[in-house]
C-alpha atoms as a PDB file:
ATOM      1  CA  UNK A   1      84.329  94.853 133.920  1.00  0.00           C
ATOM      2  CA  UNK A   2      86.046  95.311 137.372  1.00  0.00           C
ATOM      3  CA  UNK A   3      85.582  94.214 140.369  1.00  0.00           C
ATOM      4  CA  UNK A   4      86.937  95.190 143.864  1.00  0.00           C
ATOM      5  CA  UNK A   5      88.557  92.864 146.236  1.00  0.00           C
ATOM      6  CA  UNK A   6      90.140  92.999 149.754  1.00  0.00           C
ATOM      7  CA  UNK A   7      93.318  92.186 151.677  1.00  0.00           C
ATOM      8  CA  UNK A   8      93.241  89.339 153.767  1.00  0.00           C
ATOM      9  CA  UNK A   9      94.364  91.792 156.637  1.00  0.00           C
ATOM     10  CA  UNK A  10      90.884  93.262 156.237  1.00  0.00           C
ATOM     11  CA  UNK A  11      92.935  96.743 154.083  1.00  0.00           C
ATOM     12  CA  UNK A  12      91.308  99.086 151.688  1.00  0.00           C
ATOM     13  CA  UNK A  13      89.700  97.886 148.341  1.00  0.00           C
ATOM     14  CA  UNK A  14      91.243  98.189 144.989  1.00  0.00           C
ATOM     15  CA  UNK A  15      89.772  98.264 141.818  1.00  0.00           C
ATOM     16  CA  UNK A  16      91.034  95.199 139.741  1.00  0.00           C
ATOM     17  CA  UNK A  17      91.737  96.226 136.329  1.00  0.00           C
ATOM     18  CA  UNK A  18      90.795  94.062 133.477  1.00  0.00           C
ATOM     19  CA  UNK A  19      92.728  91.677 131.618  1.00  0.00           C
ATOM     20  CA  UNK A  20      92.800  93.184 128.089  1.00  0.00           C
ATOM     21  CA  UNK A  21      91.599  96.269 126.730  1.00  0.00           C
ATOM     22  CA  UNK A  22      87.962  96.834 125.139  1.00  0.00           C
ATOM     23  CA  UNK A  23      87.973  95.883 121.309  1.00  0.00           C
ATOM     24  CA  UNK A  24      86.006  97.772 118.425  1.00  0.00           C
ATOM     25  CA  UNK A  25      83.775  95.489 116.326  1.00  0.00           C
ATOM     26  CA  UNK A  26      86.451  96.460 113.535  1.00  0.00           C
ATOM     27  CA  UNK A  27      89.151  94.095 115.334  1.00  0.00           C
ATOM     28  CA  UNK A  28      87.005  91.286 115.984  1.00  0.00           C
ATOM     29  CA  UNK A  29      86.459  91.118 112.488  1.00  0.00           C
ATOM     30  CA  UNK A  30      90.302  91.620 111.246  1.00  0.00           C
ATOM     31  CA  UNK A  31      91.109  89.161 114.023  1.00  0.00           C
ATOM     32  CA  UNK A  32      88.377  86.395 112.531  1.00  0.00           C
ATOM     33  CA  UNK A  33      89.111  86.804 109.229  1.00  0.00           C
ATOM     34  CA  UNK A  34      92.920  86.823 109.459  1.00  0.00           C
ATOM     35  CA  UNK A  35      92.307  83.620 111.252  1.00  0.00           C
ATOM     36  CA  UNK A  36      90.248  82.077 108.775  1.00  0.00           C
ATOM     37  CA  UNK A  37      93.007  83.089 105.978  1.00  0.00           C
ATOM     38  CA  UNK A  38      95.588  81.765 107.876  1.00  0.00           C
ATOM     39  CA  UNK A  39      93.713  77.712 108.383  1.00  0.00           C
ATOM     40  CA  UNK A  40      92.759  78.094 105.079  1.00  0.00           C
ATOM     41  CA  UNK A  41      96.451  78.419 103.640  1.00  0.00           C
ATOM     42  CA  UNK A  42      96.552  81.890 102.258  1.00  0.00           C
ATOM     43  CA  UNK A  43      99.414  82.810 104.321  1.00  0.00           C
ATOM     44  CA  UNK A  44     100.349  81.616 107.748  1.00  0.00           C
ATOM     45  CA  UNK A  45     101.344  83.558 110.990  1.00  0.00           C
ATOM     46  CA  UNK A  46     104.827  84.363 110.382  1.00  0.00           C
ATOM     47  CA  UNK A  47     103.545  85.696 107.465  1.00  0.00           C
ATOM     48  CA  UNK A  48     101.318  87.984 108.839  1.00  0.00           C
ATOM     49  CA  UNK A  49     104.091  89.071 112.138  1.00  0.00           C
ATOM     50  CA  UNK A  50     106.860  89.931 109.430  1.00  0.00           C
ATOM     51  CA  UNK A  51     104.118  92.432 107.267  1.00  0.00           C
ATOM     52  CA  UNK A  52     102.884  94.108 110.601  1.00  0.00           C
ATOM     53  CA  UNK A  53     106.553  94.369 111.819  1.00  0.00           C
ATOM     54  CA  UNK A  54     106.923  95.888 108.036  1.00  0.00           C
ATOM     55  CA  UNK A  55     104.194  98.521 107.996  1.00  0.00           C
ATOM     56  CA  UNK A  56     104.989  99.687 111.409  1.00  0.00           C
ATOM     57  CA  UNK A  57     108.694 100.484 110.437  1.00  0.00           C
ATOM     58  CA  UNK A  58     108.075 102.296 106.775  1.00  0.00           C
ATOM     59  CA  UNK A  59     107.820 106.013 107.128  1.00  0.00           C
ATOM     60  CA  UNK A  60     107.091 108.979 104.355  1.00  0.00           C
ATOM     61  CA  UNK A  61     110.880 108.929 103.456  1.00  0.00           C
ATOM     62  CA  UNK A  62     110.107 107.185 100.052  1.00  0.00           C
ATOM     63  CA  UNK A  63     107.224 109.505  99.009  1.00  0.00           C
ATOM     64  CA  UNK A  64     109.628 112.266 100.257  1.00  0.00           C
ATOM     65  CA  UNK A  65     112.258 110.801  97.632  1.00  0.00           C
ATOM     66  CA  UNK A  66     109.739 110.941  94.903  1.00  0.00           C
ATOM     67  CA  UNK A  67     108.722 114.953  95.357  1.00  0.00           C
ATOM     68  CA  UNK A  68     112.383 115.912  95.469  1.00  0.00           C
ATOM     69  CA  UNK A  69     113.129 114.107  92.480  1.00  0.00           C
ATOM     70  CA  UNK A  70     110.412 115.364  90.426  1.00  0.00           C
ATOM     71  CA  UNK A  71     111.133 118.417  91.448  1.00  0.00           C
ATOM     72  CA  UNK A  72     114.723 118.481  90.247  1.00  0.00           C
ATOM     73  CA  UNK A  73     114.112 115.974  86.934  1.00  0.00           C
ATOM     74  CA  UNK A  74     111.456 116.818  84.708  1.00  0.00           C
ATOM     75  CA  UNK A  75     111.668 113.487  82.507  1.00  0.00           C
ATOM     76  CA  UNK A  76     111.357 112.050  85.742  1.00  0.00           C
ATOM     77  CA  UNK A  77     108.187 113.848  86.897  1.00  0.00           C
ATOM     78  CA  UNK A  78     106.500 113.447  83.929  1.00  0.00           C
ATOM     79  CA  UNK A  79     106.847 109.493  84.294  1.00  0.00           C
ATOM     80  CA  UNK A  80     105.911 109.524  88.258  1.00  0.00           C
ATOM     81  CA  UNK A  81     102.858 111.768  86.995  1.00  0.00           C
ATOM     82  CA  UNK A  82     101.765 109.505  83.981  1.00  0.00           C
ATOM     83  CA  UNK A  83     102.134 105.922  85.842  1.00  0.00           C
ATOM     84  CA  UNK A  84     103.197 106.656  89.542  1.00  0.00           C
ATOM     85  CA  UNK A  85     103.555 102.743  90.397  1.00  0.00           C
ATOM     86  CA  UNK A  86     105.979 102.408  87.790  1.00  0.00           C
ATOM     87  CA  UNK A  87     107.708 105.334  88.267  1.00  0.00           C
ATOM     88  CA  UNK A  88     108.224 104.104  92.159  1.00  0.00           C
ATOM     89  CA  UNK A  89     110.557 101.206  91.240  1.00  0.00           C
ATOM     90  CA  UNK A  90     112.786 103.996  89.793  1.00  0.00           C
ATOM     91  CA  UNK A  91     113.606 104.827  94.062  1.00  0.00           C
ATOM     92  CA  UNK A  92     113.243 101.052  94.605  1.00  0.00           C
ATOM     93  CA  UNK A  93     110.211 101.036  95.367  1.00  0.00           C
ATOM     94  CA  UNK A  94     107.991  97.637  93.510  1.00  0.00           C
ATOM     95  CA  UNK A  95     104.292  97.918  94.704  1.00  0.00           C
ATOM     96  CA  UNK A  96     103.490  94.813  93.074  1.00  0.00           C
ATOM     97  CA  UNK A  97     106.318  93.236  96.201  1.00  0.00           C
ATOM     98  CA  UNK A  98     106.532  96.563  98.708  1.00  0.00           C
ATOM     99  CA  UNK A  99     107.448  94.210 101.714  1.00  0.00           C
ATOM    100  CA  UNK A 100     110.847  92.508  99.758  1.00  0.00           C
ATOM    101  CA  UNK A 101     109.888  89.042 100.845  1.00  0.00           C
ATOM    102  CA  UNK A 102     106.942  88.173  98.823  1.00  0.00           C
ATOM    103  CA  UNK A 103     104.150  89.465 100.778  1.00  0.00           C
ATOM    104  CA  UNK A 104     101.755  91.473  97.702  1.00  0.00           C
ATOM    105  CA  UNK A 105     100.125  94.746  97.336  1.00  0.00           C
ATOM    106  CA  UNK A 106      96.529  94.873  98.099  1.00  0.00           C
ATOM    107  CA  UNK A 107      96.144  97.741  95.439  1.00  0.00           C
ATOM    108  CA  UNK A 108      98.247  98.835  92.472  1.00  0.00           C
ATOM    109  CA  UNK A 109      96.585 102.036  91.516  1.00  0.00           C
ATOM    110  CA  UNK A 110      99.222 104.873  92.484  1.00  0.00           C
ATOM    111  CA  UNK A 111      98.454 108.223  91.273  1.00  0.00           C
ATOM    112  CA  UNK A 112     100.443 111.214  92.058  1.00  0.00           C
ATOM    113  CA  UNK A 113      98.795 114.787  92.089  1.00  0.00           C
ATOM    114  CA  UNK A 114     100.631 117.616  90.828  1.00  0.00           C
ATOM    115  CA  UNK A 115      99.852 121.392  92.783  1.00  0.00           C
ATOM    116  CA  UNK A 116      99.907 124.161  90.930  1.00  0.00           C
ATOM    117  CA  UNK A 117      99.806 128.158  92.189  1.00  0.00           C
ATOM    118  CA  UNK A 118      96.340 128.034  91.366  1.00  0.00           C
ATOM    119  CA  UNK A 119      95.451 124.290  92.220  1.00  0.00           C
ATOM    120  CA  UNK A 120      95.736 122.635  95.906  1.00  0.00           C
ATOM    121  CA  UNK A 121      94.606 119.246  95.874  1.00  0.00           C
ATOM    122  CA  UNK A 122      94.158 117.505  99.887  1.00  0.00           C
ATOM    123  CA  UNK A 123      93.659 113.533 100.293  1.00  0.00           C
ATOM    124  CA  UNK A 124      91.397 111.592 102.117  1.00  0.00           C
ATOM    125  CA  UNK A 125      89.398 108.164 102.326  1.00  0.00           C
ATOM    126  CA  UNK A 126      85.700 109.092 103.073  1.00  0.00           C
ATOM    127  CA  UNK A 127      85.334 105.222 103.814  1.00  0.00           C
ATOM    128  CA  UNK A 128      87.733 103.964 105.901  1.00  0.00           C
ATOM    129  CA  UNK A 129      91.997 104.875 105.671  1.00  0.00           C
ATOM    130  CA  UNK A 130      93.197 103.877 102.397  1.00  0.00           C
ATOM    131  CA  UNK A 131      96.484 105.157 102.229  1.00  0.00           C
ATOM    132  CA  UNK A 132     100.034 104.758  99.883  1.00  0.00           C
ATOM    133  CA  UNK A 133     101.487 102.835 102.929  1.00  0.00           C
ATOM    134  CA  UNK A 134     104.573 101.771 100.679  1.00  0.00           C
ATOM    135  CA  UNK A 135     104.873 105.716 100.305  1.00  0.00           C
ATOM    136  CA  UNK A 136     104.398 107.440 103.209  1.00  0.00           C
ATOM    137  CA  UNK A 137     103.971 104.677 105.738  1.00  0.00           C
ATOM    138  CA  UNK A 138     101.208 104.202 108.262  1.00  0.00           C
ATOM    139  CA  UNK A 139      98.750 106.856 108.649  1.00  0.00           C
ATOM    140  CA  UNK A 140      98.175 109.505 111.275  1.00  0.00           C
ATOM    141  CA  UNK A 141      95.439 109.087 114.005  1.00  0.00           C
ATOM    142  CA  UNK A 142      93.876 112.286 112.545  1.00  0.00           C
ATOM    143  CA  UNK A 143      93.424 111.014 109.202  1.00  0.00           C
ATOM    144  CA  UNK A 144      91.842 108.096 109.968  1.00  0.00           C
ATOM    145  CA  UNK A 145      89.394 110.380 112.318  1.00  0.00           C
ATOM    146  CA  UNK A 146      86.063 110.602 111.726  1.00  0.00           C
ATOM    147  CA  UNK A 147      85.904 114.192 112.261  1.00  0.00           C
ATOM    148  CA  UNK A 148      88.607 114.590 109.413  1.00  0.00           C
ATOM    149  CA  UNK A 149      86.818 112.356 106.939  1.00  0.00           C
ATOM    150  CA  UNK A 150      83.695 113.631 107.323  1.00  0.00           C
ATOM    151  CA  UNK A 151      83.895 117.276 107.067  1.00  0.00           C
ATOM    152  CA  UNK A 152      86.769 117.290 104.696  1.00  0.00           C
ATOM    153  CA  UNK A 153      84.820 117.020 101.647  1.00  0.00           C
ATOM    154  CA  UNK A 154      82.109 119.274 102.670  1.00  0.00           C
ATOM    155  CA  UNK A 155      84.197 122.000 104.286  1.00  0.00           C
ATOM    156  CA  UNK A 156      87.750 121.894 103.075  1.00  0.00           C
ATOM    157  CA  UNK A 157      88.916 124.881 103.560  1.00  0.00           C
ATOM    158  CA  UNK A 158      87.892 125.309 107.123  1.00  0.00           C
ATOM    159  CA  UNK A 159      89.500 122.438 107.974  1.00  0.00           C
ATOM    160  CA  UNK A 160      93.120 122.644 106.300  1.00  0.00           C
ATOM    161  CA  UNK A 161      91.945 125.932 108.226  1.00  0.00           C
ATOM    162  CA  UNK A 162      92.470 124.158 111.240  1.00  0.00           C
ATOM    163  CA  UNK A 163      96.134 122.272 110.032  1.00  0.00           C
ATOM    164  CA  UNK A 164      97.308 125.594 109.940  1.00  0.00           C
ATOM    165  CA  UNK A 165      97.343 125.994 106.356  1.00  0.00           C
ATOM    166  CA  UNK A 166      95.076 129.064 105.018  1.00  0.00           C
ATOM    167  CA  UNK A 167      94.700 129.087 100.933  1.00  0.00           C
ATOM    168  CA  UNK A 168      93.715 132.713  99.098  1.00  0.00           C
ATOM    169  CA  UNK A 169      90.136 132.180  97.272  1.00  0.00           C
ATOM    170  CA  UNK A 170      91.926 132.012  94.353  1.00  0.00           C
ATOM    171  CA  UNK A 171      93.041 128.920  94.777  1.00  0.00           C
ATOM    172  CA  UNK A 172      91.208 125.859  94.380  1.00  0.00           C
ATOM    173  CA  UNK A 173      90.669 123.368  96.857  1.00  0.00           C
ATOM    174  CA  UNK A 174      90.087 120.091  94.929  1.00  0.00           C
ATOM    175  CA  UNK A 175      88.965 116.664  97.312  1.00  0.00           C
ATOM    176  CA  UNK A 176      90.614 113.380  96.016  1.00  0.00           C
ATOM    177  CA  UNK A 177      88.825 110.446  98.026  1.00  0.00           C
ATOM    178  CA  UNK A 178      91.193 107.169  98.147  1.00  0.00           C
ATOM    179  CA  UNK A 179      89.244 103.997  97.921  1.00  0.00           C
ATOM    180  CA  UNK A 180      90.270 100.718  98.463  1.00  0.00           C
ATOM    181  CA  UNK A 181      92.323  99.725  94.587  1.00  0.00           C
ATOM    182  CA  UNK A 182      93.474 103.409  94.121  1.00  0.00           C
ATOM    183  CA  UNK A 183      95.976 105.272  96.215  1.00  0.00           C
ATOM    184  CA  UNK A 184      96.474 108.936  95.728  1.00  0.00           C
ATOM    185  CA  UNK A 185      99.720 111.065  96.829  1.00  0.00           C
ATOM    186  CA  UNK A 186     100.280 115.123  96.210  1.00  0.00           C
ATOM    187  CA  UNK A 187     103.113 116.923  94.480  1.00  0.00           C
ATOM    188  CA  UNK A 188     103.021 119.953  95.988  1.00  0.00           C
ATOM    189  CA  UNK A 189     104.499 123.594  94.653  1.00  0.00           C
ATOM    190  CA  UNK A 190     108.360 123.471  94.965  1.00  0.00           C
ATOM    191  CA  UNK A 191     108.602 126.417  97.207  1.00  0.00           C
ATOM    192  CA  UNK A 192     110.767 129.842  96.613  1.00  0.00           C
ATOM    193  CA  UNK A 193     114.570 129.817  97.732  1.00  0.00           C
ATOM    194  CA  UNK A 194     115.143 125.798  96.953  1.00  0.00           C
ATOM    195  CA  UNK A 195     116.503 126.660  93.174  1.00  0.00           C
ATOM    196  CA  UNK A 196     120.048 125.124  94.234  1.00  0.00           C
ATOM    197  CA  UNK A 197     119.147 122.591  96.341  1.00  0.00           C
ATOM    198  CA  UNK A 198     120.102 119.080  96.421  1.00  0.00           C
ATOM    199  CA  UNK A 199     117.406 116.145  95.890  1.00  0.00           C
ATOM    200  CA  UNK A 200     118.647 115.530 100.118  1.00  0.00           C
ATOM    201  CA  UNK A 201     117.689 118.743 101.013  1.00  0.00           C
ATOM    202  CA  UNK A 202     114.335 119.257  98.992  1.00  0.00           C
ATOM    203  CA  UNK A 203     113.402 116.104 100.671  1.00  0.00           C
ATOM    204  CA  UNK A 204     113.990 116.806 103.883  1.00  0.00           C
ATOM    205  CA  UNK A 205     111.456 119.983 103.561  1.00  0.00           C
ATOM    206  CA  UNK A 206     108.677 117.807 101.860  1.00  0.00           C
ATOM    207  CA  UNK A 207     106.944 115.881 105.137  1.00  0.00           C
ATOM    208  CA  UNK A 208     104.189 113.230 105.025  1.00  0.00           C
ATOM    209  CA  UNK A 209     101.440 116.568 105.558  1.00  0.00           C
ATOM    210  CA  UNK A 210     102.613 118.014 102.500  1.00  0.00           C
ATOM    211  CA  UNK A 211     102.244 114.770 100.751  1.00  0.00           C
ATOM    212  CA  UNK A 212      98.536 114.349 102.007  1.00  0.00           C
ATOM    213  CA  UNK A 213      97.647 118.130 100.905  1.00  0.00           C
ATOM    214  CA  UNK A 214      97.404 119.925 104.374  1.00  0.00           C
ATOM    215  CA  UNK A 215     100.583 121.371 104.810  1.00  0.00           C
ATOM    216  CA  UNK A 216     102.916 123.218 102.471  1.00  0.00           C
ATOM    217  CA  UNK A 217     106.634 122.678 101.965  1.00  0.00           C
ATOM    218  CA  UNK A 218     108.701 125.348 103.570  1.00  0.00           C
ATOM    219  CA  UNK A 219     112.618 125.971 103.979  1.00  0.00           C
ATOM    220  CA  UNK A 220     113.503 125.278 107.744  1.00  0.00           C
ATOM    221  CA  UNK A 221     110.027 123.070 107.995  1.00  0.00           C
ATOM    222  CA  UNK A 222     111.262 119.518 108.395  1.00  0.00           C
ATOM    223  CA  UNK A 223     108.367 117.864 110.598  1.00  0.00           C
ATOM    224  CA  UNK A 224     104.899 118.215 111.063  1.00  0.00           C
ATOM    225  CA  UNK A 225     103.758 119.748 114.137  1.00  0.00           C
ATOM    226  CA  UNK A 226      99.959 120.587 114.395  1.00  0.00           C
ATOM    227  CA  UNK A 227      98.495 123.674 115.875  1.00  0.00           C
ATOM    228  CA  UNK A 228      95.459 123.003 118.137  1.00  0.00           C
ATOM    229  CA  UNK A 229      92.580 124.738 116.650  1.00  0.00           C
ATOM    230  CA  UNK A 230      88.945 124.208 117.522  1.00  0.00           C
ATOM    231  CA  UNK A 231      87.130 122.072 115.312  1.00  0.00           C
ATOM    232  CA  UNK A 232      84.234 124.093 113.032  1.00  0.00           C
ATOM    233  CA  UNK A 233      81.169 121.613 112.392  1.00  0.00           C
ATOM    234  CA  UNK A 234      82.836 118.906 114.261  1.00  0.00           C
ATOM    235  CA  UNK A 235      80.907 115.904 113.372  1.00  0.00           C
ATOM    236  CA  UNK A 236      80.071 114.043 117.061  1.00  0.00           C
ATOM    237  CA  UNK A 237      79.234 110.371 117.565  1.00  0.00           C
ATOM    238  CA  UNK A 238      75.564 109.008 117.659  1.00  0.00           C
ATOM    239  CA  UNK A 239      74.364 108.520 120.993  1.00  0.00           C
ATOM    240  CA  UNK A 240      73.515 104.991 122.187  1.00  0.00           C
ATOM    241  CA  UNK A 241      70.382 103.180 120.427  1.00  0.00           C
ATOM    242  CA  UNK A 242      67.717 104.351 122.348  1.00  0.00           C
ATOM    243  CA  UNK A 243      69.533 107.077 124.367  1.00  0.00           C
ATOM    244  CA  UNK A 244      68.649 110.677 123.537  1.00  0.00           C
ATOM    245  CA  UNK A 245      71.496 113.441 123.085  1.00  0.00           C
ATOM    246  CA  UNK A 246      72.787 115.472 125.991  1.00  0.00           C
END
């Protein structure tokens, strides 16, 4: 709420702005039940600073790592493919430990997807964000959007549409929804011209889009950078209980 107040000199008002920002119902709750884990012992504080500070620094390099590897070592691939948490500690990666000082996985249910000419598969989490996090980091605004989650499984191609990233018919679209104990990533197509690359090039070309299914791996495309394109069906919020549309 604000409030306006004067100068003593009898000046122009300002408009006092408040003290914090406006929380969602989804961070009171986090905040209440991270402080109810932490008096009843199941981890304290510092715990919980040092595995924020953690998921804000990790980035898609790993998940990069693992496409570009797979790419260039079948036996390899074929192991990522058939247990993909396993497969992970091969790049150093232990999803049982992701953090390296004891904090645990919440999940440990990795599967990797594997594109084919005729087979795109895209990710999302129709329920919340569930996301590889010791893979490809934190997730992107967008796909944590309820506009993406939504009409993703009911119009996909329409919306990769949107990303940028048109598919022939030919092509199916196939919809893997993450939940909360499985985590999905995608192996996309190795594109043309990469035959004598290096595992640090190929990697460098595979960004966290391509890993989520709405982007493609290119030569000479080394971040993502989203075209603005007008939502079709966008899905818009409910009005207020008891407050009719505009």
């Amino acid at each position: 709420m604000q409030t306006a107040h004067k100068h003593a000199g009898g000046g122009h008002d300002h408009e006092v702005a408040p003290t914090v920002e406006e929380i969602t119902d989804f961070e009171v709750l986090e905040i209440a039940v991270r402080e109810l884990a932490i008096e009843h012992g199941l981890f304290t504080a510092q715990d919980h600073r040092r595995f924020t500070e953690w998921a804000e620094s990790v980035g898609p390099a790993a998940g990069s790592r693992l496409v570009a590897k797979a790419w260039t070592d079948p036996g390899f691939k074929a192991r990522l493919l058939d247990d993909g948490v396993n497969a992970c500690k091969e790049i150093g990666i232990n999803w049982a430990e992701p953090t390296g000082f004891g904090t645990p996985s919440d999940y440990m249910n990795f599967r990797v997807l594997e594109d084919t000419p005729r087979l795109h598969h895209v990710i999302v989490c129709t329920l919340c964000s569930c996301y590889p996090r010791p893979v490809l980091g934190m997730s992107p605004e967008w796909y944590r959007s309820t506009n993406y989650r939504r009409r993703l499984v009911r119009w996909p191609r329409e919306v990769l549409a949107e990303f940028g990233l048109i598919l022939p018919p030919e092509v199916e679209i196939r919809v893997e929804d993450s939940n909360q104990k499985c985590r999905f990533m995608v192996l996309p197509v190795r594109p043309s011209g990469t035959e004598n690359w290096t595992e640090e090039e190929l990697a460098a070309i595979v960004t966290r889009d391509c890993m989520i299914g709405v982007a493609l791996p290119r030569p000479g495309r080394t971040a993502d950078v989203h075209p603005v394109h007008k939502a079709r069906r966008p899905v818009h919020s409910s009005p207020p209980h008891g407050k009719a549309a505009e």
